[in-house]
Protein backbone atom coordinates (compact mmCIF):
# COMPACT_ATOMS: atom_id res chain seq x y z
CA UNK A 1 111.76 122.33 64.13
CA UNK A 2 111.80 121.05 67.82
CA UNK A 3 109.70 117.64 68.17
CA UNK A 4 107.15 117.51 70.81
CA UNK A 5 107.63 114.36 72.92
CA UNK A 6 104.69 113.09 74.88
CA UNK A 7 105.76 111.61 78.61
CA UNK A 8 102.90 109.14 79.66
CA UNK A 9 103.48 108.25 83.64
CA UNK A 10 102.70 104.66 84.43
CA UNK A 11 104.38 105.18 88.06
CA UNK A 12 100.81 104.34 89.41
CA UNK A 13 99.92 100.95 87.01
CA UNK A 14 102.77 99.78 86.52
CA UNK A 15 105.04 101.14 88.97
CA UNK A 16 102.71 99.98 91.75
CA UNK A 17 103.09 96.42 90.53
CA UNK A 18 106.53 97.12 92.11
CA UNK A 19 106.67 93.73 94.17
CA UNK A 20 105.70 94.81 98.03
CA UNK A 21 104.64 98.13 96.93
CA UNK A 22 100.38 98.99 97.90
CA UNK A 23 99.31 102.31 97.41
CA UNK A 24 95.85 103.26 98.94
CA UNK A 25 93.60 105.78 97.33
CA UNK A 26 94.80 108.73 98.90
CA UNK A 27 98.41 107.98 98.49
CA UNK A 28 97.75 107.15 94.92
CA UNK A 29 95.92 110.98 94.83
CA UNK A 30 98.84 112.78 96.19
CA UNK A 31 100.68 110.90 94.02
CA UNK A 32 98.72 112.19 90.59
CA UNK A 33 98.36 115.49 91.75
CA UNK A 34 102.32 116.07 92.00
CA UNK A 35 102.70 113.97 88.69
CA UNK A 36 100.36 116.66 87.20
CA UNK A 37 102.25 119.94 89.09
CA UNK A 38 105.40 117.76 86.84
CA UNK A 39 103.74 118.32 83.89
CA UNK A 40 103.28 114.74 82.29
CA UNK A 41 101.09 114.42 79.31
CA UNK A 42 99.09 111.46 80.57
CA UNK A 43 98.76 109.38 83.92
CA UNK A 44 98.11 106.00 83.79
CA UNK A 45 96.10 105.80 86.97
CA UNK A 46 95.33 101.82 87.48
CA UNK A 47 93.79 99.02 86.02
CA UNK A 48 90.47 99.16 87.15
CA UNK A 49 89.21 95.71 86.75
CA UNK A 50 91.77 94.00 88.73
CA UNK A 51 90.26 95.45 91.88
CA UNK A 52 87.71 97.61 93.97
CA UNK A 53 90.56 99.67 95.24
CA UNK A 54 92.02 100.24 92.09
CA UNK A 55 88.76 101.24 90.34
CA UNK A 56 88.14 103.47 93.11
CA UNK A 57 91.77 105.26 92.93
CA UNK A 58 91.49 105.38 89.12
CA UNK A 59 87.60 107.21 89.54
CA UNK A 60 88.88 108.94 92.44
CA UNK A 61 92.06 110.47 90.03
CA UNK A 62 89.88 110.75 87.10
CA UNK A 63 87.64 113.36 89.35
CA UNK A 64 90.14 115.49 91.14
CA UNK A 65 93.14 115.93 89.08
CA UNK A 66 92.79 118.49 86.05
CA UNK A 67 94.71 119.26 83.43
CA UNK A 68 96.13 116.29 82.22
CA UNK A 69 95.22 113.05 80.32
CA UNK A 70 94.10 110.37 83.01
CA UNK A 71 94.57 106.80 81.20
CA UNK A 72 93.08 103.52 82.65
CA UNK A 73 94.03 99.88 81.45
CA UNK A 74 92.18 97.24 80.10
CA UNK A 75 92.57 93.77 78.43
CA UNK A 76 91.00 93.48 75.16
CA UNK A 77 87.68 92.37 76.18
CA UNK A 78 84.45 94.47 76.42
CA UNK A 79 84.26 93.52 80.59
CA UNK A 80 87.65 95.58 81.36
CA UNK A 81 86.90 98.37 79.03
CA UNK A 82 83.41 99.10 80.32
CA UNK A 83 84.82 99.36 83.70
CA UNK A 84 87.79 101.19 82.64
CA UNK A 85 85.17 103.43 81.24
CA UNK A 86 83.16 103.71 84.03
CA UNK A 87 86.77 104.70 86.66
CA UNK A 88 87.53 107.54 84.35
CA UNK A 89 84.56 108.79 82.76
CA UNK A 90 84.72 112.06 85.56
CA UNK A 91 88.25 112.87 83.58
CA UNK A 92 88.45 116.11 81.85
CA UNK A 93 90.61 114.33 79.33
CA UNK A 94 89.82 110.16 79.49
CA UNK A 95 92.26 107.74 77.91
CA UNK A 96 91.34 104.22 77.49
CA UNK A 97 94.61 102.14 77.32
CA UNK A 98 93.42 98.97 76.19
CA UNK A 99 95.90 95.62 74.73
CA UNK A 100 96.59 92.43 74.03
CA UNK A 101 99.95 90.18 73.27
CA UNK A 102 101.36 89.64 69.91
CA UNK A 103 104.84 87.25 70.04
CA UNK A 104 104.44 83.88 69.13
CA UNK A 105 105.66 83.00 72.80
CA UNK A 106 102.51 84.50 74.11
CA UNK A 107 100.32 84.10 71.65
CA UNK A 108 100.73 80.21 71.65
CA UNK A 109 101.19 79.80 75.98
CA UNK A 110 99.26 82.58 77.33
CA UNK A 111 96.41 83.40 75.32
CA UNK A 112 95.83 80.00 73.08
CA UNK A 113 94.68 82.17 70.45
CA UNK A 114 95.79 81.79 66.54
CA UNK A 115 96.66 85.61 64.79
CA UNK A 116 93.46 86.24 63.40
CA UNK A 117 91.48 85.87 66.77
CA UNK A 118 94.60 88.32 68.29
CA UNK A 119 93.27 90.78 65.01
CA UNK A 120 89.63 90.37 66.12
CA UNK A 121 90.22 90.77 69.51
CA UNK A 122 92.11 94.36 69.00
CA UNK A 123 89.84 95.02 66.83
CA UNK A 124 86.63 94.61 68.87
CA UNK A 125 88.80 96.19 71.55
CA UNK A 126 89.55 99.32 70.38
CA UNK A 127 85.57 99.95 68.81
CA UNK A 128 84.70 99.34 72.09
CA UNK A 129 86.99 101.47 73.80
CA UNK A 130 85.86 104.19 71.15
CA UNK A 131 82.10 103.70 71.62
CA UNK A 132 82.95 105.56 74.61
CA UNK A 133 86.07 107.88 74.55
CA UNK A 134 88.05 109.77 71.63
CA UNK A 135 91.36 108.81 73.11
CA UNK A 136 91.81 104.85 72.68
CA UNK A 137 95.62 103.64 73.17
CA UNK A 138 96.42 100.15 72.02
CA UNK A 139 99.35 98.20 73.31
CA UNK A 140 100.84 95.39 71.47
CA UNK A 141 102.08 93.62 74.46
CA UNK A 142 105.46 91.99 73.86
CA UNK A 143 105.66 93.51 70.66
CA UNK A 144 109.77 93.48 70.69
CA UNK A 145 109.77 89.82 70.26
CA UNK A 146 106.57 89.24 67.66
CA UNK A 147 106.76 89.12 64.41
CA UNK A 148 107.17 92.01 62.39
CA UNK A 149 104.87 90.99 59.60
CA UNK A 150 102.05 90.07 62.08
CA UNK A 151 102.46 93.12 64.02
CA UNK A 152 102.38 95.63 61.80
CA UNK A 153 99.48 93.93 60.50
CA UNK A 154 97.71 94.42 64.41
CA UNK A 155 98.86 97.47 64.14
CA UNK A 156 97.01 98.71 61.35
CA UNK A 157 93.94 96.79 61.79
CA UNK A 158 93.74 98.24 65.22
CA UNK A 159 94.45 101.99 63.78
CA UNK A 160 91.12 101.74 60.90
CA UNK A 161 89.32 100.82 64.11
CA UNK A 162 89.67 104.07 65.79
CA UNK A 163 93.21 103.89 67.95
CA UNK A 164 95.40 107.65 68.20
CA UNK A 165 98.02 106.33 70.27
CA UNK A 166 99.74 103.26 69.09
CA UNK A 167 102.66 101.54 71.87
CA UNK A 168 105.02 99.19 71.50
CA UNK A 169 106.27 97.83 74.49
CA UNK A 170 109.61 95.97 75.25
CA UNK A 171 107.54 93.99 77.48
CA UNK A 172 110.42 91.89 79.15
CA UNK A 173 113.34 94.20 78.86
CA UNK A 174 115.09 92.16 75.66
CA UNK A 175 115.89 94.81 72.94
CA UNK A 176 118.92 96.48 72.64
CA UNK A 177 119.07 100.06 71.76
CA UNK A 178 120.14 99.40 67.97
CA UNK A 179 117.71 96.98 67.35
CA UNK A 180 114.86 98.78 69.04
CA UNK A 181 115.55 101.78 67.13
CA UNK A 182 115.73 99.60 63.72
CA UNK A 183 112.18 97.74 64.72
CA UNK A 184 110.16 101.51 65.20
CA UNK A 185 111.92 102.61 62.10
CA UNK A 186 110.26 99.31 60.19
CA UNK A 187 106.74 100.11 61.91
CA UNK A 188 106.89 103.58 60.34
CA UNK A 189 108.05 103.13 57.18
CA UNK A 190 105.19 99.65 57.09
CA UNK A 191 102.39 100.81 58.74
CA UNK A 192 99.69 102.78 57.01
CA UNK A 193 98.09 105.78 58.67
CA UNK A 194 100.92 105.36 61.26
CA UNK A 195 101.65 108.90 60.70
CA UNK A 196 98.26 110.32 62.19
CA UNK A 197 98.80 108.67 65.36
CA UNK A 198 101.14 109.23 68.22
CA UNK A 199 103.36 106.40 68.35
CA UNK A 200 104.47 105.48 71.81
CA UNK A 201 107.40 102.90 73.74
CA UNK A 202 107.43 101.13 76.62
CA UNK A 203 110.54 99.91 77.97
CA UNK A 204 111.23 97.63 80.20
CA UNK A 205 114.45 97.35 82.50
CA UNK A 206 115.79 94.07 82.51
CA UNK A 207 119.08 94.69 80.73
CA UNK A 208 118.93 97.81 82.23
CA UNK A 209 118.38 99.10 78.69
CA UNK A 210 114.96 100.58 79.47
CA UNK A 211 116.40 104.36 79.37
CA UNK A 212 118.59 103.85 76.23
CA UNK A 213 116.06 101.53 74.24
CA UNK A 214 113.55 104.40 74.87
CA UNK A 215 115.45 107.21 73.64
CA UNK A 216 116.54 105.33 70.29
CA UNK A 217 113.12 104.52 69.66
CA UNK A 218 112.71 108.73 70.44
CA UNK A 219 115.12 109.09 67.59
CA UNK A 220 114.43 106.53 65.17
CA UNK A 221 110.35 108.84 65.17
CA UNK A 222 108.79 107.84 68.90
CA UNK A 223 106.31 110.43 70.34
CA UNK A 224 105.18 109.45 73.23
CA UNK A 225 107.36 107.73 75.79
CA UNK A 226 105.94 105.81 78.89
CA UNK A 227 107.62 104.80 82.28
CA UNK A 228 107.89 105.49 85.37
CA UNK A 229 109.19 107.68 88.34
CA UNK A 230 112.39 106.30 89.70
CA UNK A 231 111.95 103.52 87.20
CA UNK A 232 110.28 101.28 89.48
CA UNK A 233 107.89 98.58 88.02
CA UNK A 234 107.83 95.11 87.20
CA UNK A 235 110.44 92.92 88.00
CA UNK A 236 113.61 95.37 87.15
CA UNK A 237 111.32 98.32 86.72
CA UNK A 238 110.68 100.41 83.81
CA UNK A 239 112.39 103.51 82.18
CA UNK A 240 113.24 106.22 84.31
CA UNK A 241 111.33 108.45 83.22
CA UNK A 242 113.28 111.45 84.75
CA UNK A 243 116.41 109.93 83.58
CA UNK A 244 114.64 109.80 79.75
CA UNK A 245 113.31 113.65 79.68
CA UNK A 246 116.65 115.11 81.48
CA UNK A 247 118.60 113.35 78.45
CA UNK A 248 116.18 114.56 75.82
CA UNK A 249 116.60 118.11 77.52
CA UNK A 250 120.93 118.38 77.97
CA UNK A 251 121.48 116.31 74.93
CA UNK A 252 118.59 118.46 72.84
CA UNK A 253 121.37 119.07 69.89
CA UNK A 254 121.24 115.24 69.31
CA UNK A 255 117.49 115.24 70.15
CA UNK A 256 115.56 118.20 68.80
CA UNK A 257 112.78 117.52 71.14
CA UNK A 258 110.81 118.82 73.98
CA UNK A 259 109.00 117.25 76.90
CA UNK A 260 106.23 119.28 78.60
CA UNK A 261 107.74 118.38 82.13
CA UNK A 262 108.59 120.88 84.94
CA UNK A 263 111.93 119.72 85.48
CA UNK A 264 112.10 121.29 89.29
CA UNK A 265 109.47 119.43 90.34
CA UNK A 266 111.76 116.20 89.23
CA UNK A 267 113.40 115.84 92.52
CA UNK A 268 110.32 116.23 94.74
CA UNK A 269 108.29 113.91 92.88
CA UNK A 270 111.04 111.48 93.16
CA UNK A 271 111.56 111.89 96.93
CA UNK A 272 107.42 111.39 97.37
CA UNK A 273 107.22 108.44 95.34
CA UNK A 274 110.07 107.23 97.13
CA UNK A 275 108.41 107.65 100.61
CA UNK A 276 104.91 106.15 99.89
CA UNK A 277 106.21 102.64 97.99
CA UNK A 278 108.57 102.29 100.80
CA UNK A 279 111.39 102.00 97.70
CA UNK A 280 114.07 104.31 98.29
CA UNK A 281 116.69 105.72 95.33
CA UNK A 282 119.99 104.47 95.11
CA UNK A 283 122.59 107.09 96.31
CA UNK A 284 124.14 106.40 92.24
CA UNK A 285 120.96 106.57 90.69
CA UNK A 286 120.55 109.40 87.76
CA UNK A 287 119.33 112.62 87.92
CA UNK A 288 117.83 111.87 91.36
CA UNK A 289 120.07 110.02 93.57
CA UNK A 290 121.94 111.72 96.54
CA UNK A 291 125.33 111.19 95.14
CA UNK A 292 124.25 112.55 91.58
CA UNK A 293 125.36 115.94 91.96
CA UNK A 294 127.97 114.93 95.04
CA UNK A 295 131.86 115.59 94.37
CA UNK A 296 134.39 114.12 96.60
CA UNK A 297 137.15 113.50 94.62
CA UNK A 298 139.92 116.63 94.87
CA UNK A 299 140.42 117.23 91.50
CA UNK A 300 136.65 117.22 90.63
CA UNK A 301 135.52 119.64 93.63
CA UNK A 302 138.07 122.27 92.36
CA UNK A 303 137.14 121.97 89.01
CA UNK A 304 133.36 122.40 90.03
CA UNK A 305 133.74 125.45 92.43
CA UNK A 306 136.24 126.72 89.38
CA UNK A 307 133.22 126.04 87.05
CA UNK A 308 130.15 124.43 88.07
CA UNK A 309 130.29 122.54 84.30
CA UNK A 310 133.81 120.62 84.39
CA UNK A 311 131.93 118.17 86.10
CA UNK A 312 128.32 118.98 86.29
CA UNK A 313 126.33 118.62 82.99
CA UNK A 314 122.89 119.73 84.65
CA UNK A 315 122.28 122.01 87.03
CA UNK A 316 121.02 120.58 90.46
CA UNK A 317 118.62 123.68 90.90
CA UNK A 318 116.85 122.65 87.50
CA UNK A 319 115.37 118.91 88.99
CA UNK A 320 115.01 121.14 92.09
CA UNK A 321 117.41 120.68 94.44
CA UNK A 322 117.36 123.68 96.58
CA UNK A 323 120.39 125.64 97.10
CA UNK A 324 118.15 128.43 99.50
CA UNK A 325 119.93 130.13 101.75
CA UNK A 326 116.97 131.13 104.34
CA UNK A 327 118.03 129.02 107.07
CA UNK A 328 114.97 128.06 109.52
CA UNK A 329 115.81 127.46 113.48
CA UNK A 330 113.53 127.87 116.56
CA UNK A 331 113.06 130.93 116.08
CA UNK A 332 111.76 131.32 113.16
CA UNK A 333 108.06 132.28 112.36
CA UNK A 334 105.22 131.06 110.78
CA UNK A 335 105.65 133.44 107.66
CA UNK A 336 109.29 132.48 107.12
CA UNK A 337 108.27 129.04 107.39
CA UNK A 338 105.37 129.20 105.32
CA UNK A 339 107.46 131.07 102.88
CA UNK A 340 110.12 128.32 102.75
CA UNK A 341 107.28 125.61 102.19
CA UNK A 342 106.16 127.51 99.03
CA UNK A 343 109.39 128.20 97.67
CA UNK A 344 109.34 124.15 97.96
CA UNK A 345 106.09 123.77 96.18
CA UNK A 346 104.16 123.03 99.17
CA UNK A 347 100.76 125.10 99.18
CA UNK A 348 99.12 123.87 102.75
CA UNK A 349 96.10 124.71 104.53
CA UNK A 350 95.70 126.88 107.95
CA UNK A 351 95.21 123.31 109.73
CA UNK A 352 97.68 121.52 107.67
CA UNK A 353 100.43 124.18 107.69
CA UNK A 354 99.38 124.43 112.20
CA UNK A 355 100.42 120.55 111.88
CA UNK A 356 103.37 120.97 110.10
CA UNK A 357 104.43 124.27 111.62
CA UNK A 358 104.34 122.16 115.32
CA UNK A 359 106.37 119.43 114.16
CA UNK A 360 109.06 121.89 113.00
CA UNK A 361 109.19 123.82 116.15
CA UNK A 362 109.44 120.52 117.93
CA UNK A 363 112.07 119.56 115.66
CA UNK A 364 113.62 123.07 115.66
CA UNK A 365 114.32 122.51 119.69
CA UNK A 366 116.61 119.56 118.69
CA UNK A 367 118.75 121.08 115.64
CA UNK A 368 120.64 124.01 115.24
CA UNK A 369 119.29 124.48 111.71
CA UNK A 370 116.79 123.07 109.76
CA UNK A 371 117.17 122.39 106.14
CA UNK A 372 115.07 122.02 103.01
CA UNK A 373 115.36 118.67 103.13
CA UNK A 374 114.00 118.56 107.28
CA UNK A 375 111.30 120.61 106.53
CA UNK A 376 110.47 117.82 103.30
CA UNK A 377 110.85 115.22 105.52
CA UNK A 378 107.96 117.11 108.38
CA UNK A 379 105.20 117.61 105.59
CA UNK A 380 105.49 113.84 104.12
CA UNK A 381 105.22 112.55 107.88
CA UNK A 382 102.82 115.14 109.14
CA UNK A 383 100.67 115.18 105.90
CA UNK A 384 101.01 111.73 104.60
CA UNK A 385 97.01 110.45 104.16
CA UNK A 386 97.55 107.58 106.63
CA UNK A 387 94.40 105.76 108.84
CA UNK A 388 95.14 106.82 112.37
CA UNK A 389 93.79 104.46 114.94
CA UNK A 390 96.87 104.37 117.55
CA UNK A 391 99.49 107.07 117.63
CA UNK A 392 102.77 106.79 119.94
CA UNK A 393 102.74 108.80 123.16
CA UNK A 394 105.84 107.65 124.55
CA UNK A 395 108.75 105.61 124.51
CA UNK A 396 111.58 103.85 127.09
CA UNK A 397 114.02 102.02 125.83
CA UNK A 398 116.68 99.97 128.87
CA UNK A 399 119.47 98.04 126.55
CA UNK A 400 122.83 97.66 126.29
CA UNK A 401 125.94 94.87 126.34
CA UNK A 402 125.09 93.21 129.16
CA UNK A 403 121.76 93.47 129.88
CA UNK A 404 117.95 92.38 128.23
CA UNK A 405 116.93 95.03 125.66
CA UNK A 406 113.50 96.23 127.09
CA UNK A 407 110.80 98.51 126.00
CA UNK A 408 107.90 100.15 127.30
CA UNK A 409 105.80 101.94 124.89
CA UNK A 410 102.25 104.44 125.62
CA UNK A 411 100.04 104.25 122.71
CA UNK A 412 97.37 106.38 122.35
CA UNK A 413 93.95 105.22 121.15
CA UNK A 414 91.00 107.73 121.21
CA UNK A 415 91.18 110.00 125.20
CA UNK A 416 93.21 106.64 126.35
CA UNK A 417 96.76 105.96 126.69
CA UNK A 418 97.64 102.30 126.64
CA UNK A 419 100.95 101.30 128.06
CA UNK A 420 103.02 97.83 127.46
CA UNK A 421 106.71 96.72 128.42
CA UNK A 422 108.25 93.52 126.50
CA UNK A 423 111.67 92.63 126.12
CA UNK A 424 113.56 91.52 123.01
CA UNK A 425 116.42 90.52 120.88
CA UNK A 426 117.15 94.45 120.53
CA UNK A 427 115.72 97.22 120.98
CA UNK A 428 113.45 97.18 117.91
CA UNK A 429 112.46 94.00 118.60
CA UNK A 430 111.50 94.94 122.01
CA UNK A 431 109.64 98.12 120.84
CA UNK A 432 107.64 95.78 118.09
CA UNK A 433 106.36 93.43 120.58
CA UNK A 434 105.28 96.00 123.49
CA UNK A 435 103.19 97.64 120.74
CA UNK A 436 101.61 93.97 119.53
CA UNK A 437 101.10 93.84 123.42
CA UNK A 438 98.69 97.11 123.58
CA UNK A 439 97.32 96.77 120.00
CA UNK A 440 96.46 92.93 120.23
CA UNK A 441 97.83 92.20 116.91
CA UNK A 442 100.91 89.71 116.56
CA UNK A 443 102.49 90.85 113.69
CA UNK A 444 106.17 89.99 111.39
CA UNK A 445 108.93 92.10 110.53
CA UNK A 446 109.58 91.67 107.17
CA UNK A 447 111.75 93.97 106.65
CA UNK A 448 113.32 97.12 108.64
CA UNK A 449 115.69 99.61 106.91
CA UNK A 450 117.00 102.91 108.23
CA UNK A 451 118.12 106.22 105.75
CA UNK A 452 119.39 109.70 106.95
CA UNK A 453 117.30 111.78 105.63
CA UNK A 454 119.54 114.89 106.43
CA UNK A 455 123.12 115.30 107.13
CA UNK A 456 125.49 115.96 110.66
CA UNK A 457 124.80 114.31 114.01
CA UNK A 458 121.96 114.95 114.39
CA UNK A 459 120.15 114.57 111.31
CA UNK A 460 116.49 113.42 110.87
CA UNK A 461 116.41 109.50 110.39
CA UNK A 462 113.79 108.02 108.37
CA UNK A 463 112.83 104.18 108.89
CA UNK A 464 110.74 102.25 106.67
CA UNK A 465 109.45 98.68 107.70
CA UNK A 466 107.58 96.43 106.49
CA UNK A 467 104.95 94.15 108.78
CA UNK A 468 102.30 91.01 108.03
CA UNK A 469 99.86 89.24 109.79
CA UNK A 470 100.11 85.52 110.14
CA UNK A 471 102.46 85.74 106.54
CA UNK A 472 99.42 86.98 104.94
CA UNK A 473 99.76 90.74 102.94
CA UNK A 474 102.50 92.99 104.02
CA UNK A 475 102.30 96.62 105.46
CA UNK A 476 104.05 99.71 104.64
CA UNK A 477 105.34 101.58 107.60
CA UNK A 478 107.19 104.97 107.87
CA UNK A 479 108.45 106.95 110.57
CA UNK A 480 110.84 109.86 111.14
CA UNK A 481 113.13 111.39 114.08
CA UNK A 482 116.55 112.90 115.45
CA UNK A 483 116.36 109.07 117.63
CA UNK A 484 116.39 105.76 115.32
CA UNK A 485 114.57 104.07 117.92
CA UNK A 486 111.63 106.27 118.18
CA UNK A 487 111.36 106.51 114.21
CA UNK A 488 111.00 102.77 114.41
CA UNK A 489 108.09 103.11 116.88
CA UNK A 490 106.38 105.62 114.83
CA UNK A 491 107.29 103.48 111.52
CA UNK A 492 105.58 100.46 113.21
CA UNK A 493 102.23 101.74 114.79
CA UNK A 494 102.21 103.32 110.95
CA UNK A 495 102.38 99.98 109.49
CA UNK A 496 99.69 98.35 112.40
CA UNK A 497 97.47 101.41 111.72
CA UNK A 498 97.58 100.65 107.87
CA UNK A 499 97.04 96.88 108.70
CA UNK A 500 94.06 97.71 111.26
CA UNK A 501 92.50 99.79 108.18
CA UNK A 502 93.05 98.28 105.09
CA UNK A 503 92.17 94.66 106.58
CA UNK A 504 88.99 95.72 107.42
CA UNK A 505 88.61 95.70 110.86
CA UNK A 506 88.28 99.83 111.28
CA UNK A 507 84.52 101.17 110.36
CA UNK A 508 85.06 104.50 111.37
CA UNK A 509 86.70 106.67 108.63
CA UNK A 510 86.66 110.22 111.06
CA UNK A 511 90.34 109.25 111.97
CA UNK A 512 91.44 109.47 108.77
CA UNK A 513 94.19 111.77 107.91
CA UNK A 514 93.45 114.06 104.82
């Protein structure tokens, strides 16, 4: 019989602990809704007590997105779990994720507790997190390095109390596949009533063993398996978690398992997790990354156009990379674009798909032909729920070898166009301080970093920055165009915009993008 395996999503906990990454509520929406057109099993939506923003995105999650299991984290004491309660109550399926540390190492350093107060605690924990919802997940954090005596002991204790989803988490990335697999086979075979509840991993990347250490705990009796999209996370990240259910489906005669996942939504929920961290995917990366179905080599592109599967061992179409052949151009219509959008999984509104539809004509004036991945690359910029307060009107830009890179920049705030000229070290230097000019705020580039988003000369270019204020927090901002220079423009008023908003200083929420 096939094996169900359960994929719980943690891109939005522990993914956005991703150092530098910030996700507002609405970005963290858009984010949940696509993880649930996917098909995951359960998204782990935040942590609510570590922040008003968080609890917010978590309740905000719990109340729109349908159809899935919507998870929120909390320590093991009664404070985090009544506000974890409290973010996800509106859920049509609530999960309460709630843990506490096991290994000696944190046991003796972190918490100062001895093993019986770690017993209690999960204990108390997991009533508590029952008192209030059927679904109760309990983490032994660290477990790969506790002791297997103590925490199968945890374990059970915390299963009489009321937990259906136990985890074990590689917390620091130390297991090795072998070992891993050895240490769920031991928490099965010691654990009583381990059978009547789903028993879950959570890998960690620091060996880069999060993938494989995940799918030998899937084969020595895992059922749930949590990570992340892209594998981004703490420190190294966490376990693919397209990388994990594309190996469980082509190598399904070692397997025997299923995933509930959509596997061509795999590509576009990698692209938009991609765009609103500000983390992009290495060309190499798995299942995902540009290169992974790429063939340069002469003996492997003749073998693939002999038979796609000398070389290819999935399908690009199945993680839904597009091979249409309805090529857009300025011509084109509304219905054929519309059409093309939905054939990409983008259902927009009459305003929304007016927005987008603009943009591509605009666009369409500058290329020959637009591709899937141009008309992506219009609805993430045109659609993306960012706080508009200035948007860029226009842009001059004097530089060259022997003279003073200048720019002079329009900004447009309300009916009023601004407009500021300052000179720089280059050109994007120049453009970054005209716009501190008209905005008023002196800001630091932290980071600037440039990616074509489609191919031939004159391909879309997308820039993503990064800005702070007086080396405070730091700014996500995005921008695309056919010209790198007005891309970084856009990318920086995106990143002041964010700043103006999410430091407070904007009241007025009617500019905000939806």
């Amino acid at each position: 019989m096939t094996r169900r395996i359960y994929i719980f999503d943690t891109t939005l906990r522990d993914g956005e602990q991703s150092p530098g990454v910030s996700l507002n509520v609405m970005e963290k929406l858009q984010i949940a809704r696509q993880l649930a057109r996917l098909g995951v099993d359960v998204i782990e939506a935040g942590f609510p007590i570590t922040s008003p923003g968080d609890y917010e995105a978590v309740k905000t999650i719990a109340r729109e997105v349908r159809g899935v299991t919507v998870a929120a984290l909390a320590r093991a004491n009664f404070q985090d779990i009544d506000q974890a309660w409290e973010a996800v109550k509106g859920a049509e399926q609530p999960r309460i994720h709630t843990f506490i540390a096991t290994s000696p190492i944190h046991m003796r350093h972190k918490l100062r507790m001895t093993e019986e107060q770690v017993i209690e605690a999960a204990v108390a924990a997991v009533k508590r997190a029952r008192s209030y919802v059927s679904d109760v997940e309990f983490s032994a954090e660290d477990a790969s390095r506790s002791e297997l005596d103590f925490l199968c002991r945890v374990l059970e204790a915390a299963i009489a109390a009321g937990a259906t989803v136990v985890n074990i988490p590689d917390t620091v990335g130390y297991a090795t596949p072998e070992e891993f697999a050895r240490f769920i086979r031991d928490i099965r075979q010691r654990v009583p009533g381990i059978e009547k509840v789903v028993l879950s991993v959570h890998c960690h990347d620091d060996l880069g063993l999060a993938v494989a250490n995940s799918l030998a705990a899937v084969a020595a009796g895992a059922n749930q398996v949590e990570g992340a999209i892209n594998g981004i996370g703490e420190r190294a990240g966490n376990a693919a978690l397209e990388e994990v259910v594309m190996a469980l489906y082509t190598r399904r005669d070692q397997f025997g398992c299923e995933t509930s996942i959509r596997t061509e939504e795999i590509y576009r929920t990698s692209r938009l997790v991609s765009s609103l961290t500000g983390m992009p995917v290495q060309p190499n990366k798995a299942v995902v990354g540009k290169n992974a179905f790429a063939h340069e080599s002469g003996i492997h592109q003749d073998g693939v156009l002999k038979e796609r599967t000398t070389y290819e061992i999935m399908n690009p179409v199945m993680v839904g990379i597009s091979q249409s052949n309805l090529v857009l151009g300025k011509h084109s219509g509304r219905h054929a674009f519309r059409q093309r959008l939905l054939e990409l999984g983008y259902e927009l509104g009459e305003e929304e798909l007016n927005k987008a539809f603009q943009q591509f004509k605009v666009l369409a004036d500058k290329k020959k032909e637009i591709t899937d991945a141009d008309l992506e690359a219009i609805v993430e910029e045109e659609l993306r729920p960012v706080p508009v307060t200035y948007t860029l009107e226009y842009l001059h830009i004097s530089t060259g070898t022997t003279i003073v890179p200048t720019a002079t920049v329009g900004l447009k705030k309300g009916d009023e166009v601004f407009e500021e000229a300052a000179c720089g070290n280059g050109p994007v230097d120049a453009i970054c301080r005209a716009v501190d000019k008209v905005t008023g705020v002196p800001c630091v580039l932290k980071s600037w970093g440039v990616n074509a988003v489609t191919s031939g000369k004159d391909a879309i270019g997308e820039v993503t920055l990064k800005i702070s204020e007086n080396g405070g927090k730091t700014y996500l901002g995005r921008g695309i165009s056919t010209d790198i220079l007005e891309a970084s423009a856009k990318a920086y008023v995106n990143a002041v915009n964010r700043l103006l908003w999410e430091s407070g200083r904007l009241t007025d929420k009617s500019n905000e993008v939806s």
